[in-house]
Protein backbone atom coordinates (compact mmCIF):
# COMPACT_ATOMS: atom_id res chain seq x y z
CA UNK A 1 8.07 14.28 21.31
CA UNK A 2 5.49 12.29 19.85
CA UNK A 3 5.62 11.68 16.43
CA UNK A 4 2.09 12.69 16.04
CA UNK A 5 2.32 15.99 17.38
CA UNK A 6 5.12 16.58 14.53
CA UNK A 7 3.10 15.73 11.41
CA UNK A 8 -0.51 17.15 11.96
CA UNK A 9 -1.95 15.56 8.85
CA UNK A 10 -2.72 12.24 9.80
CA UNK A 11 -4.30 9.75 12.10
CA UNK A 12 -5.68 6.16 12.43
CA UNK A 13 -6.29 2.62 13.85
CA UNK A 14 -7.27 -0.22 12.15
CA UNK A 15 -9.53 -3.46 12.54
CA UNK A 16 -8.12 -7.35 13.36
CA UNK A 17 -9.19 -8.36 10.28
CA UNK A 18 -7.53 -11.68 9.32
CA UNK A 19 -7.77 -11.82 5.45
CA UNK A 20 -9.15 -9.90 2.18
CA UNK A 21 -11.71 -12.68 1.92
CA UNK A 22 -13.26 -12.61 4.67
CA UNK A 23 -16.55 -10.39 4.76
CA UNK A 24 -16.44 -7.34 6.86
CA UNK A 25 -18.73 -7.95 8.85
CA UNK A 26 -16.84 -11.20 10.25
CA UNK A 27 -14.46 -8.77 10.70
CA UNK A 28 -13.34 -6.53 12.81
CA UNK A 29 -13.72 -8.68 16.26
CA UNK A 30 -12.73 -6.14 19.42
CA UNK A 31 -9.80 -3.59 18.70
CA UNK A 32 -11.72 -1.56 21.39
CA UNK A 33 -10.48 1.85 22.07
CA UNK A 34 -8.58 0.58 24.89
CA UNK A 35 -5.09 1.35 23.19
CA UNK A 36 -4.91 4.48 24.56
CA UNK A 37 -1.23 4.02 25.90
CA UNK A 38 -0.23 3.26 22.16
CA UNK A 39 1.00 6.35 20.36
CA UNK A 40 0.93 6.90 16.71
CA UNK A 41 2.63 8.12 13.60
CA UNK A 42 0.49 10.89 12.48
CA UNK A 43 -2.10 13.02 13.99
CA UNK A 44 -4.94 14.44 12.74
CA UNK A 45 -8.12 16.14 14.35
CA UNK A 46 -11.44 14.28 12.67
CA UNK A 47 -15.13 13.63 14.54
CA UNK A 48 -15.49 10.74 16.72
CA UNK A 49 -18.07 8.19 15.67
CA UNK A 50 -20.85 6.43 17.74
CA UNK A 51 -22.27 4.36 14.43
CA UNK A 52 -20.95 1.37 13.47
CA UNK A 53 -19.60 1.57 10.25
CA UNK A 54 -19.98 -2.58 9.06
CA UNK A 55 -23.63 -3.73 9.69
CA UNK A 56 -24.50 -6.99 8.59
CA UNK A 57 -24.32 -7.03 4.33
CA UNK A 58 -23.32 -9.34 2.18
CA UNK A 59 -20.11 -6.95 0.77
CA UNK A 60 -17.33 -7.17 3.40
CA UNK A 61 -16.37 -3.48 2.04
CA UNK A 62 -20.22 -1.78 1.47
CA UNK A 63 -21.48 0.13 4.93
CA UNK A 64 -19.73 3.14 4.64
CA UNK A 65 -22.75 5.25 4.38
CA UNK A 66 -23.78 4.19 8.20
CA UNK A 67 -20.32 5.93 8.68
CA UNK A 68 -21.38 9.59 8.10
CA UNK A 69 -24.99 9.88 7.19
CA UNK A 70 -24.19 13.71 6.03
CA UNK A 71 -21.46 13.33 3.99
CA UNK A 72 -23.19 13.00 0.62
CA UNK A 73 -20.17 11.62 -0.46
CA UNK A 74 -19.46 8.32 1.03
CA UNK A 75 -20.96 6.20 -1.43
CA UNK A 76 -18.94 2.65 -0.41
CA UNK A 77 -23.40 0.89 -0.76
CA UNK A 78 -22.74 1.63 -4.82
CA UNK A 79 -21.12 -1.43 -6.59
CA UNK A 80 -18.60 -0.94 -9.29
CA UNK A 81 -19.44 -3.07 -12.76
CA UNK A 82 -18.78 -6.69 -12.32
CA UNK A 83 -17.17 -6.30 -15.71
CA UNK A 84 -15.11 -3.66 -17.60
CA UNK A 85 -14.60 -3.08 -21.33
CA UNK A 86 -11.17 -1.32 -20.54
CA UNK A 87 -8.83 -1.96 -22.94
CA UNK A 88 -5.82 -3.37 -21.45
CA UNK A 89 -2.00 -2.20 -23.14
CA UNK A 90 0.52 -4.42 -23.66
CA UNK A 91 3.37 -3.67 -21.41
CA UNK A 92 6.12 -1.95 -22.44
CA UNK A 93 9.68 -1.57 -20.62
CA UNK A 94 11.21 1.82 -19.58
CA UNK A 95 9.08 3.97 -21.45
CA UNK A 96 7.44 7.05 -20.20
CA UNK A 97 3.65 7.86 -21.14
CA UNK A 98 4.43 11.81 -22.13
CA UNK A 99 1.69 13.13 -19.66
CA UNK A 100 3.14 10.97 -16.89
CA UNK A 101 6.42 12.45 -17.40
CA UNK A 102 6.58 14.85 -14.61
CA UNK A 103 4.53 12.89 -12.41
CA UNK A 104 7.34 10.04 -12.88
CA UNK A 105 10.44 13.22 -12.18
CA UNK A 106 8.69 14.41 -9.19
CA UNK A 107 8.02 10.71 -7.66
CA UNK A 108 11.93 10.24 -8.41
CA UNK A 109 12.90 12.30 -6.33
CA UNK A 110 12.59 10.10 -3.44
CA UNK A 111 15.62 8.36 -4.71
CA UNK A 112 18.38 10.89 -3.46
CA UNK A 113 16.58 11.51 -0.58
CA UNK A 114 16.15 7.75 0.32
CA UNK A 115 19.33 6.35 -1.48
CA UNK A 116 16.58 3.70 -3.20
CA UNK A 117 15.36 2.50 0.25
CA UNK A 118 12.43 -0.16 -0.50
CA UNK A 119 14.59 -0.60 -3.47
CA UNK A 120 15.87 -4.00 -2.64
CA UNK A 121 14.83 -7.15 -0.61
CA UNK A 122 16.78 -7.82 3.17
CA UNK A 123 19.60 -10.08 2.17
CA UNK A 124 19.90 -9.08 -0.92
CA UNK A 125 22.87 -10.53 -3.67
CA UNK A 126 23.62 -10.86 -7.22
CA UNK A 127 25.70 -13.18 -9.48
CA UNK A 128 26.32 -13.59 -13.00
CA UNK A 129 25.64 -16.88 -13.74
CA UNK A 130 25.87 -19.07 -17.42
CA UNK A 131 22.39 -19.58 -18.49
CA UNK A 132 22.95 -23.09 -18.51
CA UNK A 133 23.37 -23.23 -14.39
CA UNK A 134 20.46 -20.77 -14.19
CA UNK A 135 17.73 -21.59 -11.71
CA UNK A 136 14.45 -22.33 -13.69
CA UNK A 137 12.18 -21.21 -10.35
CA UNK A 138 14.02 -18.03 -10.87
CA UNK A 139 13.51 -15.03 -12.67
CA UNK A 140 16.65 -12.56 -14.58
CA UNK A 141 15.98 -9.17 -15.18
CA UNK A 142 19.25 -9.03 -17.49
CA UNK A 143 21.58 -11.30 -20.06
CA UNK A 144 24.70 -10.56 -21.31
CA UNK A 145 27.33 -12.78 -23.04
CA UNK A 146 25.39 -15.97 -22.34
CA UNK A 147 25.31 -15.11 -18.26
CA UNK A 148 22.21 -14.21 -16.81
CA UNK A 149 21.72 -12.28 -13.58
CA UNK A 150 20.87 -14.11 -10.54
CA UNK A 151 19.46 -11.80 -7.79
CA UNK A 152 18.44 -13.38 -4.29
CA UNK A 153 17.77 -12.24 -0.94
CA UNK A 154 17.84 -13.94 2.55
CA UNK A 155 14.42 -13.75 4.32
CA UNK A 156 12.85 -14.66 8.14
CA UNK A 157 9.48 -16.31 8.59
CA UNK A 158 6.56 -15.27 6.64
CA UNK A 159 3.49 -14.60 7.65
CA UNK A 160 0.19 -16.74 6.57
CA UNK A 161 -1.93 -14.61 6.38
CA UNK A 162 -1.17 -10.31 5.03
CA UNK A 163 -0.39 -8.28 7.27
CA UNK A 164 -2.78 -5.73 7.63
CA UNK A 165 -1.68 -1.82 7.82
CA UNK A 166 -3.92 1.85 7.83
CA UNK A 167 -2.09 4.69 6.38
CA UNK A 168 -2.13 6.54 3.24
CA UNK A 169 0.59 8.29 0.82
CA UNK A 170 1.32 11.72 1.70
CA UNK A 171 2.76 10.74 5.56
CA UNK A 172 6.74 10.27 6.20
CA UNK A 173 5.87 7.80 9.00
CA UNK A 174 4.06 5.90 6.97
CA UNK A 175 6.30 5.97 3.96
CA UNK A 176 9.11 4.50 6.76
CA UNK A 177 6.39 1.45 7.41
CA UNK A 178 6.23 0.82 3.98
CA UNK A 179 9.84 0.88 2.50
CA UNK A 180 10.45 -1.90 5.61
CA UNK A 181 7.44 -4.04 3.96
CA UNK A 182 9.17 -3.48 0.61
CA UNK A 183 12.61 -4.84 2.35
CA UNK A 184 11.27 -7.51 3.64
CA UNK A 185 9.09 -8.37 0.73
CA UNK A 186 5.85 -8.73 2.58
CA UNK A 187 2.37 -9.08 1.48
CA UNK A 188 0.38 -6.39 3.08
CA UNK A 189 -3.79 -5.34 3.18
CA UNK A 190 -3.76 -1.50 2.46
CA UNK A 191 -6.81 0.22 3.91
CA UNK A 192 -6.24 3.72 2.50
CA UNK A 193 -7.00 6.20 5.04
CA UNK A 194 -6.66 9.70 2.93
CA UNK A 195 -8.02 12.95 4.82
CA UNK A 196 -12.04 13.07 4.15
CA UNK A 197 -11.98 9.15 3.19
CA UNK A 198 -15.63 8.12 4.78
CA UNK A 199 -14.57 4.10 4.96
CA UNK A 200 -11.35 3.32 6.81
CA UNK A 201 -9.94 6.66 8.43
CA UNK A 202 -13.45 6.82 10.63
CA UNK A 203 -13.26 3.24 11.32
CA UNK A 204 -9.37 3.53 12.41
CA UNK A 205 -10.24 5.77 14.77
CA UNK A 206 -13.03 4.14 15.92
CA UNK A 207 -11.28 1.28 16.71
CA UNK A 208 -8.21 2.38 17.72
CA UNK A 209 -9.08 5.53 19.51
CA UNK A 210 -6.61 7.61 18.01
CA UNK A 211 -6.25 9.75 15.29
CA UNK A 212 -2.91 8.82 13.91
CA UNK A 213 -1.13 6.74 11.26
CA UNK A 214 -0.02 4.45 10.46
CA UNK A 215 -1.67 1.56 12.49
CA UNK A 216 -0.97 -2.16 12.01
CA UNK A 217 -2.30 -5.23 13.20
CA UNK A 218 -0.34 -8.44 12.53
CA UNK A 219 -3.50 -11.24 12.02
CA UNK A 220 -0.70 -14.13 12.55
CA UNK A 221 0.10 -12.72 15.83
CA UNK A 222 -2.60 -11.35 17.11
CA UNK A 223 -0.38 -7.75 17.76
CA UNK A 224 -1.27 -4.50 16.86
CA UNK A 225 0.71 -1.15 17.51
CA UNK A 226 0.97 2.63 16.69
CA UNK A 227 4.56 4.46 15.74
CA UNK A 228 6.58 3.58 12.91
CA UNK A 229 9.62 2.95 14.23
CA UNK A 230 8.02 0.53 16.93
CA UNK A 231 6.33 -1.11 13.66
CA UNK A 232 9.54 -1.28 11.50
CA UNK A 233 11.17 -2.99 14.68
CA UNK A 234 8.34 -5.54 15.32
CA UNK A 235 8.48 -6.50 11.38
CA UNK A 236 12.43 -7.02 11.13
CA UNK A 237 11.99 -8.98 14.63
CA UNK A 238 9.44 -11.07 13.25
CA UNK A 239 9.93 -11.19 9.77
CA UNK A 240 13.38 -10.22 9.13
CA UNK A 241 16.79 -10.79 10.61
CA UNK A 242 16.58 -8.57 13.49
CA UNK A 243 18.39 -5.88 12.46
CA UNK A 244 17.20 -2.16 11.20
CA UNK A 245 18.03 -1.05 8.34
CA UNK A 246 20.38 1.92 8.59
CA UNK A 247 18.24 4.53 6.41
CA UNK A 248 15.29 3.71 8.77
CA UNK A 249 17.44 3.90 12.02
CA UNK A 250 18.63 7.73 11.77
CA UNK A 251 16.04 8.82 13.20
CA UNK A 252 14.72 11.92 12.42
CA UNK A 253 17.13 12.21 10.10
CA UNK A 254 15.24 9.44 8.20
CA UNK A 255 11.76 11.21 8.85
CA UNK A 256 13.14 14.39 7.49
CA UNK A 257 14.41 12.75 3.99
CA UNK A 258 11.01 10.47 4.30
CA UNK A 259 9.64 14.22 4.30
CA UNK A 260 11.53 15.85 1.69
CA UNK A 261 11.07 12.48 -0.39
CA UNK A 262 7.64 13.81 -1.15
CA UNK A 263 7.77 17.41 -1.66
CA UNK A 264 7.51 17.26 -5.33
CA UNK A 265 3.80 15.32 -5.06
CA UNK A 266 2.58 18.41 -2.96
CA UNK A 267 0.24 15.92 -1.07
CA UNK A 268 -0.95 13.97 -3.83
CA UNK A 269 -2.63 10.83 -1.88
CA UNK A 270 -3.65 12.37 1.13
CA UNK A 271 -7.06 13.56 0.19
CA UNK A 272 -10.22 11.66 -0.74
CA UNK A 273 -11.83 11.57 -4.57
CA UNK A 274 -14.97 10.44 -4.16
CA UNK A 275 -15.29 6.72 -5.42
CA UNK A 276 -17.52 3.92 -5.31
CA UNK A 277 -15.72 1.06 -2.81
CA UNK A 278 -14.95 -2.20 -4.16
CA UNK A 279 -16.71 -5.56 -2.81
CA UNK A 280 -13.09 -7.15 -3.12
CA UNK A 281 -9.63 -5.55 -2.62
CA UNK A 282 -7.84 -4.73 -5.73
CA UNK A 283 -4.38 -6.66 -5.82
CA UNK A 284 -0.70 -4.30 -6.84
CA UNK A 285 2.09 -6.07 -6.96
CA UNK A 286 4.92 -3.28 -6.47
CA UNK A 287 7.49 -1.98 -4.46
CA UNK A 288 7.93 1.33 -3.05
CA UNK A 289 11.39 2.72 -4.88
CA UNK A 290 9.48 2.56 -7.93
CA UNK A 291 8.11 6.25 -9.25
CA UNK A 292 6.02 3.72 -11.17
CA UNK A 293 4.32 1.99 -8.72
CA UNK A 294 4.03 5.60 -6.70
CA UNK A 295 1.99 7.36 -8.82
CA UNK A 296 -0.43 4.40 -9.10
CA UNK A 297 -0.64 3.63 -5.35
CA UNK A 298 -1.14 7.81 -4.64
CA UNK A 299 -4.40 7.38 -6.98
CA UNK A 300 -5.28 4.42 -5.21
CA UNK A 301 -5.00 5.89 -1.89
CA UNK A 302 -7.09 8.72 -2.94
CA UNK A 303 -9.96 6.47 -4.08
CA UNK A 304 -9.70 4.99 -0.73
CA UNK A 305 -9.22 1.64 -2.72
CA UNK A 306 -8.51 -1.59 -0.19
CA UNK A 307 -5.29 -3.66 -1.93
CA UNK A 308 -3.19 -6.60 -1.58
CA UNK A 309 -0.05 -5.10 -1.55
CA UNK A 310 2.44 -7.97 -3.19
CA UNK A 311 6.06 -6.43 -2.67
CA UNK A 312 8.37 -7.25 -5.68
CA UNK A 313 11.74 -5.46 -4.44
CA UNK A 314 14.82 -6.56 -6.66
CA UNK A 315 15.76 -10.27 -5.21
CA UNK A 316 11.87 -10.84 -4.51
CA UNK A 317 10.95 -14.58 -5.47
CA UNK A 318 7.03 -12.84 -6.22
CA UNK A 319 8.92 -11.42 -9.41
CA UNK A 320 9.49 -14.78 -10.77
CA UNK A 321 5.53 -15.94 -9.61
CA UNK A 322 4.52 -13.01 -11.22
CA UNK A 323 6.78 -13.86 -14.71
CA UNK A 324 5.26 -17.20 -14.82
CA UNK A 325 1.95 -16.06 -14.33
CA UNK A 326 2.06 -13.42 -16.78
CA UNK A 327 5.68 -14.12 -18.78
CA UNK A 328 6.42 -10.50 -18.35
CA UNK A 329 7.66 -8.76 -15.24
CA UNK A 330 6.95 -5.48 -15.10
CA UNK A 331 5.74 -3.63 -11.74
CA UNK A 332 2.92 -2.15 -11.39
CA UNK A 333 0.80 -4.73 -11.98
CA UNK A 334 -2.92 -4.49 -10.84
CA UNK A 335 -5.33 -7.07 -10.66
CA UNK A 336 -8.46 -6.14 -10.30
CA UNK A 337 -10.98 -9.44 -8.54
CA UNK A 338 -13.99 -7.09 -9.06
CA UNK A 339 -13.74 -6.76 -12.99
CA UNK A 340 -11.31 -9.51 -13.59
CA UNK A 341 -8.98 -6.57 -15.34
CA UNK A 342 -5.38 -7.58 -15.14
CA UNK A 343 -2.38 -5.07 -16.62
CA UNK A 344 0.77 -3.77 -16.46
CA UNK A 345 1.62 0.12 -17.49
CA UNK A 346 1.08 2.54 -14.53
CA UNK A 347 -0.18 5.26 -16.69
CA UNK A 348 -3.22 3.20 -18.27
CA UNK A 349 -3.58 1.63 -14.52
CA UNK A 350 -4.25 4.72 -13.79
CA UNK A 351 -6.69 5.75 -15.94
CA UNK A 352 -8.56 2.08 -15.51
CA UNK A 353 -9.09 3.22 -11.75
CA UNK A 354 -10.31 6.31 -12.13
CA UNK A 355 -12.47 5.27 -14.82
CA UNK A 356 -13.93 1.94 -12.92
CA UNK A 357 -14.21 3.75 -9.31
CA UNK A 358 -14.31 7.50 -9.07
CA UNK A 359 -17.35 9.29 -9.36
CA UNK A 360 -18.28 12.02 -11.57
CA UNK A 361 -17.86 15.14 -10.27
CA UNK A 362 -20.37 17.19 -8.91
CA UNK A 363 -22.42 19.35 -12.53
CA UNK A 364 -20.78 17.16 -14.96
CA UNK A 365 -22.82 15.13 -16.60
């Protein structure tokens, strides 16, 4: 049975873009809705468009409002301040903000469900190792007695240029897609595609002709494909050593715990805030064990926020790029191109987002 006549809250496509940088509307060259013998992840029934949604402008991310001209709420023409006075925290290890608390229990629950899939890179191995034979182009998490630990992983090919995926938080299938990219420590472009988004669920399924999730489109490759499990097997083909990892090869075994990984969010990233859309993406370095890096990317997801997705399982080499950029490791960590914010400290992340990018609610002032 297909999987998107199992999970009826979902649906999508996506465009060939080939990088962030380029401007929409170089963009999206000819997806067509020719795909029709793909099938998909998720399913979900939304209208069919005739307009196209990326006219000529000089923001690769602004048409939205050609999307739906009803929906007073797609608002992707307003700009977000090309500057922000948001004070950023200093980062601060294993602590808990005390009103994230229970966000952070329920995201946590994913990890006896999932047994910490996403948790670690393909290949993955660690060694105690004197800090005198320690790799400098490496990064230790830990150091005991003089030893440091060394944590590395064993890779395939990587790709040149992101790989580009449409799906958003609340959807098992999806969740599968994204604990492989975690594995295999790729660099994705997130389109968020929550239900009511007016950007990139309408063009998904403009493009695609489907209404299901998650899509991807491989830029280096030129491939593009519905169903998760087809996905997963494409990326560890391509990018990995061949081989499926056994929590994502159980079938649906592993789309029931994907499921039951989630039921403490009650749907949280699955339904659109109304924001203003960013002229760049946002960049997240993150992985997706982390109830950390959850609660961020659900918020994201909801403000239907485009983002470089840079994955930093344990044994990623990004955690070491991202200690000498910053001399902390920490994940999350957002960068923001639009306001040139960059922090750590998912609860204040948070708040940054909604405070930069959603829209005041309808009466308040």
């Amino acid at each position: 049975q297909r999987e998107g006549e199992r999970e009826r809250n979902c649906g999508g496509s996506i465009s060939s873009v080939s990088l962030w940088r380029v401007r929409m509307p170089n963009m999206l060259p000819s997806l067509g809705a020719s795909r029709s013998h793909l099938q998909a992840s998720c399913y979900t029934p939304t209208p069919s468009l005739s307009a196209p949604m990326f006219p000529r402008r000089r923001s690769f991310l602004s048409p939205s409002a050609e999307l739906d001209k009803g929906d007073s709420s797609s608002v992707a023409t307003q700009d977000p301040p090309a500057s922000s006075s948001f004070k950023v925290p200093d980062p601060q290890r294993f602590s808990v903000r005390s009103d994230k608390l229970l966000d952070i229990l329920g995201c946590s629950l994913a990890l006896p469900f999932r047994l910490g899939s996403g948790a670690l890179a393909q290949g993955y191995k660690a060694s105690w190792v004197p800090e005198s034979e320690f790799p400098s182009e490496s990064y230790s998490s830990f150091s005991i007695a003089g030893r440091k630990l060394l944590e590395t992983s064993s890779l395939g090919p990587r790709p040149t240029q992101p790989i580009e995926i449409y799906e958003f938080e609340g959807c098992p299938f999806c969740r599968k897609v994204r604990e492989i990219v975690s594995i295999l420590d790729l660099d994705v472009l997130y389109y968020p595609c929550p239900k009511d988004g007016p950007n990139f669920r309408p063009k998904a399924i403009q493009l695609g002709g489907k209404k299901q999730f998650p899509y991807m489109v491989d830029p280096n490759t030129g491939v593009s494909m519905y169903e998760s499990d087809e996905i997963i097997k494409y990326l560890v083909e391509k990018y990995g050593n061949g081989k499926v990892p056994w929590l994502l090869s159980l079938g649906i075994l592993t789309t029931l715990t994907a499921g039951f990984a989630m039921i403490a969010r009650m749907g949280k990233g699955s339904t659109y805030v109304p924001a203003k859309l960013p002229e760049k993406p946002l960049e997240l370095w993150a992985y997706e064990a982390s109830p950390f890096c959850k609660i961020v990317r659900e918020v994201m997801v909801e403000l239907e926020l485009p983002h470089i997705y840079h994955s930093t399982p344990r044994g990623s080499s990004k955690r070491f790029d991202l200690f000498k950029q910053t001399g902390h490791f920490q994940a999350p960590y957002l960068e923001d191109p639009n306001t040139g914010v960059k922090m750590f400290e998912s609860a204040y992340i948070i708040e940054y987002l909604q405070q930069t990018y959603a829209l005041p609610k309808a009466g308040s002032s």
